[in-house]
Structure formats: structure tokens, C-alpha cells
C-alpha atoms as a PDB file:
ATOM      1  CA  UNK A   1     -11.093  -1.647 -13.924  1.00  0.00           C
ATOM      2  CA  UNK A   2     -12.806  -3.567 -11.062  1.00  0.00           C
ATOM      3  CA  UNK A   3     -14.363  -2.567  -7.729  1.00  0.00           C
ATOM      4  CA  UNK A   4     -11.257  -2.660  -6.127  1.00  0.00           C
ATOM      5  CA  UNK A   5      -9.087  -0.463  -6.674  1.00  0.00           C
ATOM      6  CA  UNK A   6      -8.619   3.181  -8.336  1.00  0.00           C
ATOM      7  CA  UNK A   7      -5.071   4.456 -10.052  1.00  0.00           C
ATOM      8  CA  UNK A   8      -4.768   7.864  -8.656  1.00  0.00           C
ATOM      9  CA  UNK A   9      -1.501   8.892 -10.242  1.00  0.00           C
ATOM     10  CA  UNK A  10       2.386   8.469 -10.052  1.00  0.00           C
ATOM     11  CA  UNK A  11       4.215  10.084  -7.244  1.00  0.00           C
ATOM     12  CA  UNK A  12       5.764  13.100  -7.587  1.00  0.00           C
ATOM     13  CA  UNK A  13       8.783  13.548  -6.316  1.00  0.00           C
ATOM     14  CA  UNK A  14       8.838  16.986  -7.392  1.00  0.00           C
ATOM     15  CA  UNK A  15       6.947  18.531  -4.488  1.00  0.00           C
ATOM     16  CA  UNK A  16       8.789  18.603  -1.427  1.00  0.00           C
ATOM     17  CA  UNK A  17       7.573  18.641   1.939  1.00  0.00           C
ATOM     18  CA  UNK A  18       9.149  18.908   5.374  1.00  0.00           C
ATOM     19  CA  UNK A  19       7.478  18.350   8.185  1.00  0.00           C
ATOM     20  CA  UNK A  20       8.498  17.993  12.285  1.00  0.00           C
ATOM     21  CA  UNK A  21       9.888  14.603  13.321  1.00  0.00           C
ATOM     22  CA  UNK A  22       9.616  14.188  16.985  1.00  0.00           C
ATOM     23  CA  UNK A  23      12.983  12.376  17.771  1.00  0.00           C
ATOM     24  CA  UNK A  24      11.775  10.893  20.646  1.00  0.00           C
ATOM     25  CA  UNK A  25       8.904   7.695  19.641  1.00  0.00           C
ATOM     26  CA  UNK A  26       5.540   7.474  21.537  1.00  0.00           C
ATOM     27  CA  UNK A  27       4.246   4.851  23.443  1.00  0.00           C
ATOM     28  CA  UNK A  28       0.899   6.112  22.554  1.00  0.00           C
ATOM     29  CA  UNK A  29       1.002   8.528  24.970  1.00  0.00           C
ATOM     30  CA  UNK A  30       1.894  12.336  25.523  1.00  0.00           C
ATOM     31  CA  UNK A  31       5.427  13.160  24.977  1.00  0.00           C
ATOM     32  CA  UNK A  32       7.620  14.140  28.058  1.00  0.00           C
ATOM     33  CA  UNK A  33       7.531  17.543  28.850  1.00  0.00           C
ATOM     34  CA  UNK A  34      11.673  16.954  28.294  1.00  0.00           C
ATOM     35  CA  UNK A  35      11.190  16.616  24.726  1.00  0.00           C
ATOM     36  CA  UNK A  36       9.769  19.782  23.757  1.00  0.00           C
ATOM     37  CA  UNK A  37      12.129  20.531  21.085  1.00  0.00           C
ATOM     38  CA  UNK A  38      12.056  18.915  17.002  1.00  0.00           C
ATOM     39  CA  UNK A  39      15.178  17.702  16.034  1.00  0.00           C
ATOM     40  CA  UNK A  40      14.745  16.942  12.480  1.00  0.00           C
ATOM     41  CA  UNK A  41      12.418  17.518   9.771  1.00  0.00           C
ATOM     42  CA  UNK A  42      10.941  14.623   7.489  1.00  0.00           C
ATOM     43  CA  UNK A  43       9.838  14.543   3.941  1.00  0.00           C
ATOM     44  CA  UNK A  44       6.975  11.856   4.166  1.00  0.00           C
ATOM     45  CA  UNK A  45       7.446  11.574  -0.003  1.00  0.00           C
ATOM     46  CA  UNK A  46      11.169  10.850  -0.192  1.00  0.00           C
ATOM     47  CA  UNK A  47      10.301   8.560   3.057  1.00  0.00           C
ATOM     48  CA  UNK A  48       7.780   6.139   1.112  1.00  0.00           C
ATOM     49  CA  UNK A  49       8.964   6.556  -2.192  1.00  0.00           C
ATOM     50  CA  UNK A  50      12.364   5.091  -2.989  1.00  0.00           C
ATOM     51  CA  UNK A  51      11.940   5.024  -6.885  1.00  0.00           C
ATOM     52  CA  UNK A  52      10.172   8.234  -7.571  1.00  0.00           C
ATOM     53  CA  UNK A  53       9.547   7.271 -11.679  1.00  0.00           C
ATOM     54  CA  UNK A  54       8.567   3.572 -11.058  1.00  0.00           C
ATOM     55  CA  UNK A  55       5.648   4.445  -8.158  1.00  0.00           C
ATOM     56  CA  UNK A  56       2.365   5.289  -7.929  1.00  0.00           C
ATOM     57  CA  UNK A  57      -0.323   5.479  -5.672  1.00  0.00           C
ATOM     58  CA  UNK A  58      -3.771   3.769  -6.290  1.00  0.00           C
ATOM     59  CA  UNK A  59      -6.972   3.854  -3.647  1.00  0.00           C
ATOM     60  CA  UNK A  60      -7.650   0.743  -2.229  1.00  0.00           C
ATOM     61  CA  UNK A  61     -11.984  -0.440  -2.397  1.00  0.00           C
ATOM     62  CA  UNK A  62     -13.854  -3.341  -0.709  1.00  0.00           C
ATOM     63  CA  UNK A  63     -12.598  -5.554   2.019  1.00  0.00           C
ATOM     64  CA  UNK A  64     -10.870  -8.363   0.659  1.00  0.00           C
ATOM     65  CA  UNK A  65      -7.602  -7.134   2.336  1.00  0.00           C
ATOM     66  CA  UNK A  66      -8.576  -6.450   5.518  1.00  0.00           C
ATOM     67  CA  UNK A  67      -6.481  -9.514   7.389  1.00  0.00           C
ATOM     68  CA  UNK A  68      -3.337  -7.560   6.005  1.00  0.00           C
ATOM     69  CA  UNK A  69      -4.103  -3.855   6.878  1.00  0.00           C
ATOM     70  CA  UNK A  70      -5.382  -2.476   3.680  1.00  0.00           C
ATOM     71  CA  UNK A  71      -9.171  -1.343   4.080  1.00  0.00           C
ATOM     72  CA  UNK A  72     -11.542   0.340   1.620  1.00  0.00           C
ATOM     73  CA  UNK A  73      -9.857   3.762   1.502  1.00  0.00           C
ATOM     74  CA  UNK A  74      -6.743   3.316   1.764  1.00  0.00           C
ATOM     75  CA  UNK A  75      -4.002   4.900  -0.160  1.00  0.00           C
ATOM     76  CA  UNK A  76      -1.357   2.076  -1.659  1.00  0.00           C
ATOM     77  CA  UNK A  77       2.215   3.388  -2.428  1.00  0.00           C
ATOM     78  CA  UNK A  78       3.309   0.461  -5.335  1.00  0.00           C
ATOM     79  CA  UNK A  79       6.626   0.076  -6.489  1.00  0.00           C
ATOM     80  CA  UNK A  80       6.799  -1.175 -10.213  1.00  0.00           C
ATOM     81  CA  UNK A  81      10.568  -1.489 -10.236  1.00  0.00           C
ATOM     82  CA  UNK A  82      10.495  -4.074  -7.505  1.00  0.00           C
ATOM     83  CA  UNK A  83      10.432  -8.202  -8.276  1.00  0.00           C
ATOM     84  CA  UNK A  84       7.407  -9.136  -6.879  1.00  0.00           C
ATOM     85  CA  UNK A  85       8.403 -12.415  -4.021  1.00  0.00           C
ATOM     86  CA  UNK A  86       6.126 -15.010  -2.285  1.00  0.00           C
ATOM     87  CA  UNK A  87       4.171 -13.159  -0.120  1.00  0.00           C
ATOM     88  CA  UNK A  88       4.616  -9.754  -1.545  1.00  0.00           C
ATOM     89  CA  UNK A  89       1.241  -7.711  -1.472  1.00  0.00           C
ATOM     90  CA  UNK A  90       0.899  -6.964  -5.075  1.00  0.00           C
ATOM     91  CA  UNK A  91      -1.708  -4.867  -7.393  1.00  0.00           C
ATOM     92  CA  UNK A  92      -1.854  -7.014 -10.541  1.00  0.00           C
ATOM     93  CA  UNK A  93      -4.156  -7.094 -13.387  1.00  0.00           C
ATOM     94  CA  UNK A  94      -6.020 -10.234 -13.510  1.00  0.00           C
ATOM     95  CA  UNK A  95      -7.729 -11.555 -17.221  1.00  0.00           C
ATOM     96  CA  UNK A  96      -7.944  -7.436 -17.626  1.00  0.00           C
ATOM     97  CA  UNK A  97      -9.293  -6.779 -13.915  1.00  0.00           C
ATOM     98  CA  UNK A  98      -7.232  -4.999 -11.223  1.00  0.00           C
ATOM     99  CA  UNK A  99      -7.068  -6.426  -7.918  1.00  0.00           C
ATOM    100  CA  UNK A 100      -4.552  -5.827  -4.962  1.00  0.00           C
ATOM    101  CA  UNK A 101      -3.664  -9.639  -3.032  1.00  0.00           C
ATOM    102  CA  UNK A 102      -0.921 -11.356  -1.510  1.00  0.00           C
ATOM    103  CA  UNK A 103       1.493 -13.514  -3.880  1.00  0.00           C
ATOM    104  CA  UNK A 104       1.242 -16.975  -3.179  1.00  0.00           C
ATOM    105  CA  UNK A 105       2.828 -20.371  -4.215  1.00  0.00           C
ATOM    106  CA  UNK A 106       0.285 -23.298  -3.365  1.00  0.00           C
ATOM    107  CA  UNK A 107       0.923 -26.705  -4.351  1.00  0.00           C
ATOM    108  CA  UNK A 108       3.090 -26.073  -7.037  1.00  0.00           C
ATOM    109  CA  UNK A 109       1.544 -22.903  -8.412  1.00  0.00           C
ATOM    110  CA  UNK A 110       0.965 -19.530  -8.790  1.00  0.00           C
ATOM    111  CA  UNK A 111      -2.145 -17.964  -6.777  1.00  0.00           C
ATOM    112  CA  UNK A 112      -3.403 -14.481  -5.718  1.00  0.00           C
ATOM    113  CA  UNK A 113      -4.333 -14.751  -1.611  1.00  0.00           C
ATOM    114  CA  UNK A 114      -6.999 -12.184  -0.123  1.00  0.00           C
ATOM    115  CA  UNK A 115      -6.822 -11.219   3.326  1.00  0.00           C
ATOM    116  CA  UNK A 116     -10.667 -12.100   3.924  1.00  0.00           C
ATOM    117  CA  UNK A 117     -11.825 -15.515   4.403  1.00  0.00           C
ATOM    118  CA  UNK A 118     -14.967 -14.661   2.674  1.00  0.00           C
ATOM    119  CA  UNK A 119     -12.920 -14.594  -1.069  1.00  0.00           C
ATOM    120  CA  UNK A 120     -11.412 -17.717  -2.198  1.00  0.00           C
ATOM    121  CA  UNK A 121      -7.239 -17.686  -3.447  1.00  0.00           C
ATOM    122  CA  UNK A 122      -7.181 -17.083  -7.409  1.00  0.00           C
ATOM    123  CA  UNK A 123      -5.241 -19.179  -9.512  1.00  0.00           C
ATOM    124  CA  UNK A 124      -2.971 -17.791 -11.847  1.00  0.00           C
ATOM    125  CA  UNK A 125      -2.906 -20.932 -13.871  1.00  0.00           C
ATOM    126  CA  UNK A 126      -4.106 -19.966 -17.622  1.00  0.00           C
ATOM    127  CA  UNK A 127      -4.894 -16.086 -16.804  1.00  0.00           C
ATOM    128  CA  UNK A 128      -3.702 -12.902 -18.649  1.00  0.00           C
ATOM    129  CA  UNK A 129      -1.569 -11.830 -15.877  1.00  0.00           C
ATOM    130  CA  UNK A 130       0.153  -8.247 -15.330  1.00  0.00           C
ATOM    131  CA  UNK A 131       1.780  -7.395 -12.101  1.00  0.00           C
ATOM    132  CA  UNK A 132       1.502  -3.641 -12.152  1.00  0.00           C
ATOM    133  CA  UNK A 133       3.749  -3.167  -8.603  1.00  0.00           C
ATOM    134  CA  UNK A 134       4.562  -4.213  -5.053  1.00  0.00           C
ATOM    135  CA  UNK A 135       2.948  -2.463  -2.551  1.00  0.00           C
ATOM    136  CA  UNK A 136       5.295  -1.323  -0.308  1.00  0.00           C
ATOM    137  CA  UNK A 137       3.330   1.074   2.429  1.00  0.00           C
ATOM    138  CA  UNK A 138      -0.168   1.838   3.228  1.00  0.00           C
ATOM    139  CA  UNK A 139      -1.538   5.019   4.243  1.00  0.00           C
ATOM    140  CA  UNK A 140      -4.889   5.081   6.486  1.00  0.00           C
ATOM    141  CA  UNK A 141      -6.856   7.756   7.726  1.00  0.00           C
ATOM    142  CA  UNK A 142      -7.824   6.978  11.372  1.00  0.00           C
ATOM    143  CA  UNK A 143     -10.717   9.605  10.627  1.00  0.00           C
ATOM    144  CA  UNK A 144     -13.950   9.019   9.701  1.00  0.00           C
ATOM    145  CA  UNK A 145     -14.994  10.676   6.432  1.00  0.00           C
ATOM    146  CA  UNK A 146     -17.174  14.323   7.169  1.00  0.00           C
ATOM    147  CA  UNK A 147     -15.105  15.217   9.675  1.00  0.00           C
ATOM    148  CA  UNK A 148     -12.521  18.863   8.861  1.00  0.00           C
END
């Protein structure tokens, strides 16, 4: 396994969670003193997981996906029992090294697109390759590490 990313485990559907759902969206701002009441409750796992047995989540490392959202840190939910499209974000094992990139047809072929200008697309021409999922959400911590 690479820099880039770490398997942390399949989901577990198992465990159930509810937590409030404010009904009423925020326009990044304080709710209206109207809305003081929650009318539903929302389990985040049956929310990003669709296919319990077929996903898993897997830490995201280094920058090279920073132009689509995904920075070092970030937890990917992936989706094995998905058909990976054009333009899919993707974690795919790569002559035996994981990476997580954008699918991509380019002239006629196959390639692996970063979201960092600083790492070229990788050809999929004549590589040992094993799409492990489709990434279908993100989940990033807007706080910095240390802090409780």
C-alpha cells in the first residue's frame, strides 16, 4: 500500500445511530428562533451507505485530490458494488499500489486524473489494474487535529 491512502474497515451497518435533523437548512447562519423544535432524527450510516456489505471506508493521505474536495485526512465512503463511469472518483489499485483519482477517458484511453496540477494523469494502458470502489461521499473534519 502507497502513501495515499489507508483501508480502515467495511461499514457496519450494524450500529445504529440517530441523531437531530434540523428540518429547516442554514444559510450559514443561526437558525430562527421559530425553529426551535427537531422534526426528525437521521442515521448518518444508513444516509451514506446504500450497500452496507459492498462499502468501506478508507483514510484519504497527501494532496493529489485536493481540486475535488478530498484532502489528507479525509474519510472516503467507497462503494464496490457500483460500475465505476467517466469521471467517477475511484480508489483503484494501480500495478499493486492504491491510489484514489478521477476516471478518465483521454484520447482514446483509459487514465487515472488527480485533482493537483502538480501530479501528471496515469495511464492505464498495460497496468495491473483493480478498481476496489467508487467513492461516493467524503467526510472532513473542519477541525484542526489537538483540539477536544
Amino acid at each position: 500500500m502507497n502513501k495515499y491512502c489507508v483501508v480502515l474497515g467495511q461499514a457496519n451497518s450494524s450500529l445504529t445511530v440517530y441523531l437531530p435533523l434540523v428540518d429547516t437548512p442554514v444559510r450559514a447562519g443561526f437558525p430562527s428562533p421559530a425553529d426551535d423544535y427537531l422534526e426528525t432524527k437521521l442515521d448518518l450510516t444508513s444516509h451514506l451507505v446504500k450497500h452496507p456489505s459492498a462499502t468501506y471506508y478508507i483514510k484519504a493521505i497527501g494532496d493529489s485530490m485536493i481540486d475535488y474536495g478530498i484532502y489528507s485526512g479525509d474519510l472516503l465512503v467507497v462503494d464496490r458494488s457500483l460500475q465505476p463511469k467517466i469521471d467517477d472518483i475511484v480508489v483503484a489499485a494501480v500495478d499493486g499500489e492504491l491510489t484514489c483519482k478521477c476516471l478518465s477517458f483521454i484520447n482514446g484511453e483509459h487514465h487515472l486524473l488527480s485533482g493537483n496540477k502538480l501530479y501528471p494523469p496515469i495511464s492505464l494502458v498495460g497496468k495491473d489494474v483493480h478498481i476496489w470502489g467508487v467513492v461516493i461521499h467524503t467526510i472532513h473534519s473542519l477541525r484542526k487535529r489537538g483540539h477536544s
